[in-house]
PDB file of N, CA and C in Angstrom:
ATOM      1  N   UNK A   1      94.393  81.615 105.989  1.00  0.00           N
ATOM      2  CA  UNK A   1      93.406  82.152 106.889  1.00  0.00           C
ATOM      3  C   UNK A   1      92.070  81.495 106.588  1.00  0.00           C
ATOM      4  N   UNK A   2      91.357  81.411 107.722  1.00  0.00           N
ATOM      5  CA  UNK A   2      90.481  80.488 107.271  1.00  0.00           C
ATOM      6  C   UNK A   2      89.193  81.504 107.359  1.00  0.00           C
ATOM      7  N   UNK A   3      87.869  81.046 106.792  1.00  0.00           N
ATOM      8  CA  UNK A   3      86.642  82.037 106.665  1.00  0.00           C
ATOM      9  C   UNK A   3      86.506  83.016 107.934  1.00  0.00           C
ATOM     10  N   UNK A   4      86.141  82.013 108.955  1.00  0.00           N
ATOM     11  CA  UNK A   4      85.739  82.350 110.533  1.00  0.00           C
ATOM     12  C   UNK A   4      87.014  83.754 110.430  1.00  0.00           C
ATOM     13  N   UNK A   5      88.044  83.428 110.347  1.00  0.00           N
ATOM     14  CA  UNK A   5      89.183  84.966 110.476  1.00  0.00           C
ATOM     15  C   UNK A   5      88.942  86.097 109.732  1.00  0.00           C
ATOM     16  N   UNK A   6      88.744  85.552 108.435  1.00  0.00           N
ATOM     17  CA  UNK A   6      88.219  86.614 107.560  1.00  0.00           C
ATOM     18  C   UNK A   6      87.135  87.498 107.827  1.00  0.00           C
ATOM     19  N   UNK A   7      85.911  86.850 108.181  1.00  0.00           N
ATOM     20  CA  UNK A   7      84.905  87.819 108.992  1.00  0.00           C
ATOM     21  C   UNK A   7      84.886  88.360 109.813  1.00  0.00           C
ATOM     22  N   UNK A   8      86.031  88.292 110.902  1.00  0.00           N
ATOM     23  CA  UNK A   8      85.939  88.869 112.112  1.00  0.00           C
ATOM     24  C   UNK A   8      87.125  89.719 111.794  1.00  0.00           C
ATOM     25  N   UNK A   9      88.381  89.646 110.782  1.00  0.00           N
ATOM     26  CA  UNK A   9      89.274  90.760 110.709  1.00  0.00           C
ATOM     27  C   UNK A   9      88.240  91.698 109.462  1.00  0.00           C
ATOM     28  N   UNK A  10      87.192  91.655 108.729  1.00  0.00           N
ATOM     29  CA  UNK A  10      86.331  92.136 107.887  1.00  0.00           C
ATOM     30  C   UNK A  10      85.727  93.278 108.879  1.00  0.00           C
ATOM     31  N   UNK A  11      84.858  92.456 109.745  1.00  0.00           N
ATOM     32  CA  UNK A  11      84.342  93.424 110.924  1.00  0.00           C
ATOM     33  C   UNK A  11      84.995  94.390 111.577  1.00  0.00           C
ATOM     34  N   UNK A  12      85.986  93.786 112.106  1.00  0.00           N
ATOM     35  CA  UNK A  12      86.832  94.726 113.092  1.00  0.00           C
ATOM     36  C   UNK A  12      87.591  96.193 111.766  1.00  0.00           C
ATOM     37  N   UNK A  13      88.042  95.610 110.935  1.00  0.00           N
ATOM     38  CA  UNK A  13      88.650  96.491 110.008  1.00  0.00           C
ATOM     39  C   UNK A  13      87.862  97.617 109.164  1.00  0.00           C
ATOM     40  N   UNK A  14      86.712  97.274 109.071  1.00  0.00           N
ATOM     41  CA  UNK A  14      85.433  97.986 108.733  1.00  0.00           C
ATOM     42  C   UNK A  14      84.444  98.708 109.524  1.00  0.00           C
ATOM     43  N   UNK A  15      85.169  98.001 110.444  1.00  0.00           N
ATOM     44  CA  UNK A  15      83.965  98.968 112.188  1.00  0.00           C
ATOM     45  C   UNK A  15      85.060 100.291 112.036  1.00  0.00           C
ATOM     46  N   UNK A  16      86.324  99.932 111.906  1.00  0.00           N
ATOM     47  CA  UNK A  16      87.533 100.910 112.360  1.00  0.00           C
ATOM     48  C   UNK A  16      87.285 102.239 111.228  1.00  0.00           C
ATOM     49  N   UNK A  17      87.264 101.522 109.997  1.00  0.00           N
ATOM     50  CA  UNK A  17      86.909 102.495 108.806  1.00  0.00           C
ATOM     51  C   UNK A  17      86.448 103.430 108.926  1.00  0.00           C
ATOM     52  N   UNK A  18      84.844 102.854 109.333  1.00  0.00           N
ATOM     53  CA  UNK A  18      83.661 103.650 109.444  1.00  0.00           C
ATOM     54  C   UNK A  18      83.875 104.617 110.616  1.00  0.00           C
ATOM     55  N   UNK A  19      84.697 104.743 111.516  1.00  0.00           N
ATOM     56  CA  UNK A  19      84.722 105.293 112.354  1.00  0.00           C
ATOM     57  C   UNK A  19      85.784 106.551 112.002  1.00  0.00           C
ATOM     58  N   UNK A  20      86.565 105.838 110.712  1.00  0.00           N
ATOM     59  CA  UNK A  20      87.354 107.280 110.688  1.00  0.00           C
ATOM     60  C   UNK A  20      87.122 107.971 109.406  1.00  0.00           C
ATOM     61  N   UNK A  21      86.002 107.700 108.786  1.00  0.00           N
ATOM     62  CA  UNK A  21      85.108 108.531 108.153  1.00  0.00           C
ATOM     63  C   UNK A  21      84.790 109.658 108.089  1.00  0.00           C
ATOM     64  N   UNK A  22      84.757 110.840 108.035  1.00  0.00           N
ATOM     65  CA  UNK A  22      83.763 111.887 108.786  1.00  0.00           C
ATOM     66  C   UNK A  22      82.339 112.116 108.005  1.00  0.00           C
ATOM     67  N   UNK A  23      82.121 111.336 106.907  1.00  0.00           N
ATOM     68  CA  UNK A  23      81.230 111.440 106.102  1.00  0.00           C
ATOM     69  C   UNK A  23      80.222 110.386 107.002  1.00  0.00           C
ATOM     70  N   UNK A  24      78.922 110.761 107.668  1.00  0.00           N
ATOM     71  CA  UNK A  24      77.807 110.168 108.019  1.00  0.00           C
ATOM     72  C   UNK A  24      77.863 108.842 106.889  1.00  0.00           C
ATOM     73  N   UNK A  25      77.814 107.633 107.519  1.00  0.00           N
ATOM     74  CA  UNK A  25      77.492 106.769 106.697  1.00  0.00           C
ATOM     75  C   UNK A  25      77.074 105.553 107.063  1.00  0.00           C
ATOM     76  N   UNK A  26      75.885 105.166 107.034  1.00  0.00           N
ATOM     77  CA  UNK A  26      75.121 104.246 108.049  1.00  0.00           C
ATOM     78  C   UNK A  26      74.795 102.706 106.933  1.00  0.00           C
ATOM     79  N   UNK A  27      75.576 101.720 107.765  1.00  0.00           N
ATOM     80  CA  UNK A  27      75.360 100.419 107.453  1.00  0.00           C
ATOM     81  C   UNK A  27      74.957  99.317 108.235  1.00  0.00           C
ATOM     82  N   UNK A  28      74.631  98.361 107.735  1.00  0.00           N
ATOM     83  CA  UNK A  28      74.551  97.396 109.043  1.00  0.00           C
ATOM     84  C   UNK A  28      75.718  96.942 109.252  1.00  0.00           C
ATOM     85  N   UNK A  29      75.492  95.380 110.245  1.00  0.00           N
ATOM     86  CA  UNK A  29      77.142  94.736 110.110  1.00  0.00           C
ATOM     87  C   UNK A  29      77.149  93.807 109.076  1.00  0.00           C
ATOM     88  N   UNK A  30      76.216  93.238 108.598  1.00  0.00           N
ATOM     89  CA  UNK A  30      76.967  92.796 107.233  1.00  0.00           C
ATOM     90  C   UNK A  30      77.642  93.550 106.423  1.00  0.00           C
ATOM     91  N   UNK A  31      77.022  94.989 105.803  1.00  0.00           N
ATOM     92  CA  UNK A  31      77.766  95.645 104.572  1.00  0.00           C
ATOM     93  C   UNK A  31      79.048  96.343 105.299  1.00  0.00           C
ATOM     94  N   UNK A  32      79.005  96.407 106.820  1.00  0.00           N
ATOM     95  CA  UNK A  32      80.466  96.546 107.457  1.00  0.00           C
ATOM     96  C   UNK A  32      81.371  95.400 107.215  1.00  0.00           C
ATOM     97  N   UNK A  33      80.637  94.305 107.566  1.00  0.00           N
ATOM     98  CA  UNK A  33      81.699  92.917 107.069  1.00  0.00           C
ATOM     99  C   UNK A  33      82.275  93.110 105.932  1.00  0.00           C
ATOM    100  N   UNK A  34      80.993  93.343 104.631  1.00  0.00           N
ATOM    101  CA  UNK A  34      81.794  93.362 103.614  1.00  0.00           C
ATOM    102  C   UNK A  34      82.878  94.110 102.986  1.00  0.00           C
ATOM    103  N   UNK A  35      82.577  95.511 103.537  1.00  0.00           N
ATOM    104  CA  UNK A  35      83.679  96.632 103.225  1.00  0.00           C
ATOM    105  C   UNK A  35      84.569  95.867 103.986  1.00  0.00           C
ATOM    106  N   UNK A  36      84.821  95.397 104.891  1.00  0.00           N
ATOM    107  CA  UNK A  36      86.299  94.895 106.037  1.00  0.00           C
ATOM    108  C   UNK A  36      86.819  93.793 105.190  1.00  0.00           C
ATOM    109  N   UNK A  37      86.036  92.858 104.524  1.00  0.00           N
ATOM    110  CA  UNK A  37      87.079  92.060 103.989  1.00  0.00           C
ATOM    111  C   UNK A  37      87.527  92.446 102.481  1.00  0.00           C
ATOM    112  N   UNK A  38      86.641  93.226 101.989  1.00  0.00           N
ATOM    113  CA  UNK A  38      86.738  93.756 100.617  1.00  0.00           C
ATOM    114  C   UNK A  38      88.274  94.925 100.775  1.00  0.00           C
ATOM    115  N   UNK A  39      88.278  95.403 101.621  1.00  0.00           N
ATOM    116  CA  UNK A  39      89.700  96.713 102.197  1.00  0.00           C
ATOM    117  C   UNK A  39      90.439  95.864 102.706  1.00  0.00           C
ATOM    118  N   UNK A  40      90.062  94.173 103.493  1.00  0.00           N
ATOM    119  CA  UNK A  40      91.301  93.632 103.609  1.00  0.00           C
ATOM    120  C   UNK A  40      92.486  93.016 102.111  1.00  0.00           C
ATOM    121  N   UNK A  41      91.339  92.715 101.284  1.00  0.00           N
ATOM    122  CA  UNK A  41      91.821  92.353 100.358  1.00  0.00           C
ATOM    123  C   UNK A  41      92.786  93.744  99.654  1.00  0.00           C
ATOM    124  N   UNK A  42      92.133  94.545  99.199  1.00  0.00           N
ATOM    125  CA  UNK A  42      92.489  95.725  98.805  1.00  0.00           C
ATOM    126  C   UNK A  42      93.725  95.798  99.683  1.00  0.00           C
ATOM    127  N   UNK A  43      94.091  96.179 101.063  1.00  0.00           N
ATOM    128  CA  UNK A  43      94.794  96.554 102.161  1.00  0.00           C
ATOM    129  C   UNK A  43      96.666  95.175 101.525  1.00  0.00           C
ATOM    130  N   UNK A  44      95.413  94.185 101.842  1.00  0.00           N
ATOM    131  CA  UNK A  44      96.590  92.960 101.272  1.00  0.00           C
ATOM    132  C   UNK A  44      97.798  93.438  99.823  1.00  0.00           C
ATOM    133  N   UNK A  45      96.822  93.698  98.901  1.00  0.00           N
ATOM    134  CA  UNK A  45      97.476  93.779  97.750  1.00  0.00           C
ATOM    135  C   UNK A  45      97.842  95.159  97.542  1.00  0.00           C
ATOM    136  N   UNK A  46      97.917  96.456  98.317  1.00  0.00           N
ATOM    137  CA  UNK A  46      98.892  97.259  98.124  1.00  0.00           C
ATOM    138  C   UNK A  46      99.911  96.689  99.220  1.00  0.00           C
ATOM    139  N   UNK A  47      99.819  96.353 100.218  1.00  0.00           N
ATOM    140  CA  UNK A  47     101.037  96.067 101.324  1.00  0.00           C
ATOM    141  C   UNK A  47     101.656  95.293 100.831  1.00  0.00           C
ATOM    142  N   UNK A  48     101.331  93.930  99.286  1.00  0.00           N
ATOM    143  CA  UNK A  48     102.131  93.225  98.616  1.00  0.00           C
ATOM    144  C   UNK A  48     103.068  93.802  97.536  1.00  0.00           C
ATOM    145  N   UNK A  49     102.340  94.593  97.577  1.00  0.00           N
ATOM    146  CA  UNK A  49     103.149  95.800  95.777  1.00  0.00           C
ATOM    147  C   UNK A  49     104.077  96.381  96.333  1.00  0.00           C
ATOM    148  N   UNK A  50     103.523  97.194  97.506  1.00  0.00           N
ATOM    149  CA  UNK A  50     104.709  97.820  98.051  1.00  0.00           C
ATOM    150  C   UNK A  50     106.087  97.395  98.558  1.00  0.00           C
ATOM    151  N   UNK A  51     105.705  95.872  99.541  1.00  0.00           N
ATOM    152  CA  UNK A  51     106.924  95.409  99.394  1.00  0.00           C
ATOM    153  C   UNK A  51     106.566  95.486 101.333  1.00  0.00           C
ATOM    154  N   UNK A  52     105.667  96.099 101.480  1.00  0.00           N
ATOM    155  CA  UNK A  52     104.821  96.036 103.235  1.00  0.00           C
ATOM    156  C   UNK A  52     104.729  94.952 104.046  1.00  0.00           C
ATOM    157  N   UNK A  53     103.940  93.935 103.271  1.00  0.00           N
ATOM    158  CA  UNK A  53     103.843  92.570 103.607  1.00  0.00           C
ATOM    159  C   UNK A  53     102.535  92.524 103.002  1.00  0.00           C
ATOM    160  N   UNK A  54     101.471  91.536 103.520  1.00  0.00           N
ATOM    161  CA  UNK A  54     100.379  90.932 103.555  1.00  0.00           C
ATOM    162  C   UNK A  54      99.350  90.451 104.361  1.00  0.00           C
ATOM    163  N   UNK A  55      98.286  89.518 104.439  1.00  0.00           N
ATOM    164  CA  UNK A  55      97.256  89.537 105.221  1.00  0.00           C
ATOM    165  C   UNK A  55      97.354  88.083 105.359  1.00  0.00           C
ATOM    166  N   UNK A  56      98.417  88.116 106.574  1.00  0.00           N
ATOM    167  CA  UNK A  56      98.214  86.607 106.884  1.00  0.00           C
ATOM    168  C   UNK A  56      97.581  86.170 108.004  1.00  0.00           C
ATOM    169  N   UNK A  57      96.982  86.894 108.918  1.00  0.00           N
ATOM    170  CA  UNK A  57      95.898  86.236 110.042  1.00  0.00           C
ATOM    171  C   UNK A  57      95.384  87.365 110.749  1.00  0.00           C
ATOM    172  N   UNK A  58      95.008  86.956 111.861  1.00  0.00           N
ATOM    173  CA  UNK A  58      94.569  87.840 113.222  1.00  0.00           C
ATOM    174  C   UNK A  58      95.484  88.649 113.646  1.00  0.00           C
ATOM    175  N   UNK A  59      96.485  89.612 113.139  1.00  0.00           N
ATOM    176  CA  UNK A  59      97.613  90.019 113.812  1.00  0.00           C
ATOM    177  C   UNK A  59      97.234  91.328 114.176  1.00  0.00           C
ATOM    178  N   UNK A  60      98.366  92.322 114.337  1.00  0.00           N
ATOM    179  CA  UNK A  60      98.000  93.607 114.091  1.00  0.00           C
ATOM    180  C   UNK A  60      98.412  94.384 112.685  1.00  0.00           C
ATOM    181  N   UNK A  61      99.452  93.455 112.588  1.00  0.00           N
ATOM    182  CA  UNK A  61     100.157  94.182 111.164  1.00  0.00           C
ATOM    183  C   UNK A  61      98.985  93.967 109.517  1.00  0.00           C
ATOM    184  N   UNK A  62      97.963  92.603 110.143  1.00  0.00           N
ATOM    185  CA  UNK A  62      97.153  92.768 109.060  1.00  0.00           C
ATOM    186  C   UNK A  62      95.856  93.497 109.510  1.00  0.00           C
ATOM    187  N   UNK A  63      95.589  93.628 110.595  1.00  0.00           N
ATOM    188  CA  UNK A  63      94.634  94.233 110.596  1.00  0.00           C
ATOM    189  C   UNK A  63      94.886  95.772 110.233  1.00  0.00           C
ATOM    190  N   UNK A  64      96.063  96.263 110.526  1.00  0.00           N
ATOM    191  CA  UNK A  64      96.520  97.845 110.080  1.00  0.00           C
ATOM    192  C   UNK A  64      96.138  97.738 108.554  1.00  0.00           C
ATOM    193  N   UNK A  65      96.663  96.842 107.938  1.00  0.00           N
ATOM    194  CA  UNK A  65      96.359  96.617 106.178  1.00  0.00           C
ATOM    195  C   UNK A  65      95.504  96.768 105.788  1.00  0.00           C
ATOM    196  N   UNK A  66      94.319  95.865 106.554  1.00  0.00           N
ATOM    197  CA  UNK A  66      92.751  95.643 106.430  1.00  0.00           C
ATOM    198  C   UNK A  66      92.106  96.781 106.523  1.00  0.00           C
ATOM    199  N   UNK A  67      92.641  97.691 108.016  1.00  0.00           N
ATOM    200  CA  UNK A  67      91.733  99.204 107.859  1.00  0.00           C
ATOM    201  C   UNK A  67      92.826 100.066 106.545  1.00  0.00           C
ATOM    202  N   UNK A  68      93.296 100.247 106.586  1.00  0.00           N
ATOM    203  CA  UNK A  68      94.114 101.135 105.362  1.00  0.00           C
ATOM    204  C   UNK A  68      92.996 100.780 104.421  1.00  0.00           C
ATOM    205  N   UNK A  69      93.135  99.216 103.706  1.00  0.00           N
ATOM    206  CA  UNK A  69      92.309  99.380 102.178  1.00  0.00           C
ATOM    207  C   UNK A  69      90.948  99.291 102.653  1.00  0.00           C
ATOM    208  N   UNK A  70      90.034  98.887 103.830  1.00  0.00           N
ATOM    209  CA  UNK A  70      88.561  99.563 103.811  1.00  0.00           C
ATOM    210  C   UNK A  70      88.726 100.846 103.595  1.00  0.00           C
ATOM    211  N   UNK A  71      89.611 101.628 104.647  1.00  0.00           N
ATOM    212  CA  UNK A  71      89.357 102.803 104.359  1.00  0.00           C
ATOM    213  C   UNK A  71      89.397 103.767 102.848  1.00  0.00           C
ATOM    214  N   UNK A  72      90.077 102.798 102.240  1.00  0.00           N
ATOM    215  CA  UNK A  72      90.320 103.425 100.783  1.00  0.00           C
ATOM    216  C   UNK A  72      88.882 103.141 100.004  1.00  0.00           C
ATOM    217  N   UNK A  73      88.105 102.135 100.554  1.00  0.00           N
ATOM    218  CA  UNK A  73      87.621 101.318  99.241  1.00  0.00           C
ATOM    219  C   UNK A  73      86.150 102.263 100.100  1.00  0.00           C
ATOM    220  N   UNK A  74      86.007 102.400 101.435  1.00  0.00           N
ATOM    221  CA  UNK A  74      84.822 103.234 101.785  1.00  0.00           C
ATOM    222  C   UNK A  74      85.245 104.760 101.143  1.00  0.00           C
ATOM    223  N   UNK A  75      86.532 105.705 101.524  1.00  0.00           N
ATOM    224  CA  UNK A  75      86.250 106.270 100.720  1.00  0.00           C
ATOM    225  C   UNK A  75      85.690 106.967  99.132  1.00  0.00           C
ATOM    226  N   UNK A  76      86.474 105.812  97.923  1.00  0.00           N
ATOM    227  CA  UNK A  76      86.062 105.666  97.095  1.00  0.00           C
ATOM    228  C   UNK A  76      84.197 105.639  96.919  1.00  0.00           C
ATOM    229  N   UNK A  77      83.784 104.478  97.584  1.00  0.00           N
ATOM    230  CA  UNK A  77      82.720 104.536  97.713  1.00  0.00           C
ATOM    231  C   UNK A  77      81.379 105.455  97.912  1.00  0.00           C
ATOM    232  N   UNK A  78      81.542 106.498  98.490  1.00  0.00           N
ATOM    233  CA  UNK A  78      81.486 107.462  99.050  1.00  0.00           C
ATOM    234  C   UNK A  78      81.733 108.664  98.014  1.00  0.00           C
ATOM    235  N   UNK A  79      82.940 109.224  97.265  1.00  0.00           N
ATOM    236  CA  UNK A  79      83.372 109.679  96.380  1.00  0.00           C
ATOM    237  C   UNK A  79      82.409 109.796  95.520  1.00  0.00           C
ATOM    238  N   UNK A  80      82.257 108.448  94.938  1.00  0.00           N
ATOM    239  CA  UNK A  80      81.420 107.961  93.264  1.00  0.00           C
ATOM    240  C   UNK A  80      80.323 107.112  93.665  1.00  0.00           C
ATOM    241  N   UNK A  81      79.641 107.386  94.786  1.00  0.00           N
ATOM    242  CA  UNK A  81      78.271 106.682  94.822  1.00  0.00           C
ATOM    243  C   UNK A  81      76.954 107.642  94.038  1.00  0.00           C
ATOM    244  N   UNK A  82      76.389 107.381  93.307  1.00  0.00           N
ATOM    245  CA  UNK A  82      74.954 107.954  92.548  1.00  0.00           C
ATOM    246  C   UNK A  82      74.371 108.811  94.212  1.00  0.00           C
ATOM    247  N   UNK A  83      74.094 110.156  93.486  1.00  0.00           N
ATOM    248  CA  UNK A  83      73.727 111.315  94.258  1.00  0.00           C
ATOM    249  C   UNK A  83      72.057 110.549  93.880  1.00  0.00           C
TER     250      UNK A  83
END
């Protein structure tokens, strides 16, 4: 996958996140980018452990991956961020 994919499955996977949040949580689109590719990665490497698959492009099956681990890595975030 090349950069240009990565940012735009980052975005899209991190717009999705944030949306299924219920915790108010206001970013721009960069730190959305970054949660999207940071949960794609995350998303990648449980769907590899498990035996799921991986994050091999623009599909849907990675973008499902991609929101799964944003969503994990915004929750976390969220969880254990300094009050």
């Amino acid at each position: 996958m090349g950069l240009f994919s990565w940012i735009i499955l980052g975005l899209l996977s991190g717009a999705l996140a944030r949306l299924m949040v219920p915790e108010v949580y206001t970013a721009g689109i960069f730190a959305t980018t970054i949660l999207g590719i940071v949960g794609a990665l995350v998303g990648g490497f449980i769907g590899s452990v498990f035996g799921i698959g991986s994050i091999t492009g623009l599909n849907l099956g990675s973008l499902f991956l991609s929101v799964i681990g944003a969503f994990i890595v915004l929750f976390l975030f969220i969880k254990f961020k300094p009050k």
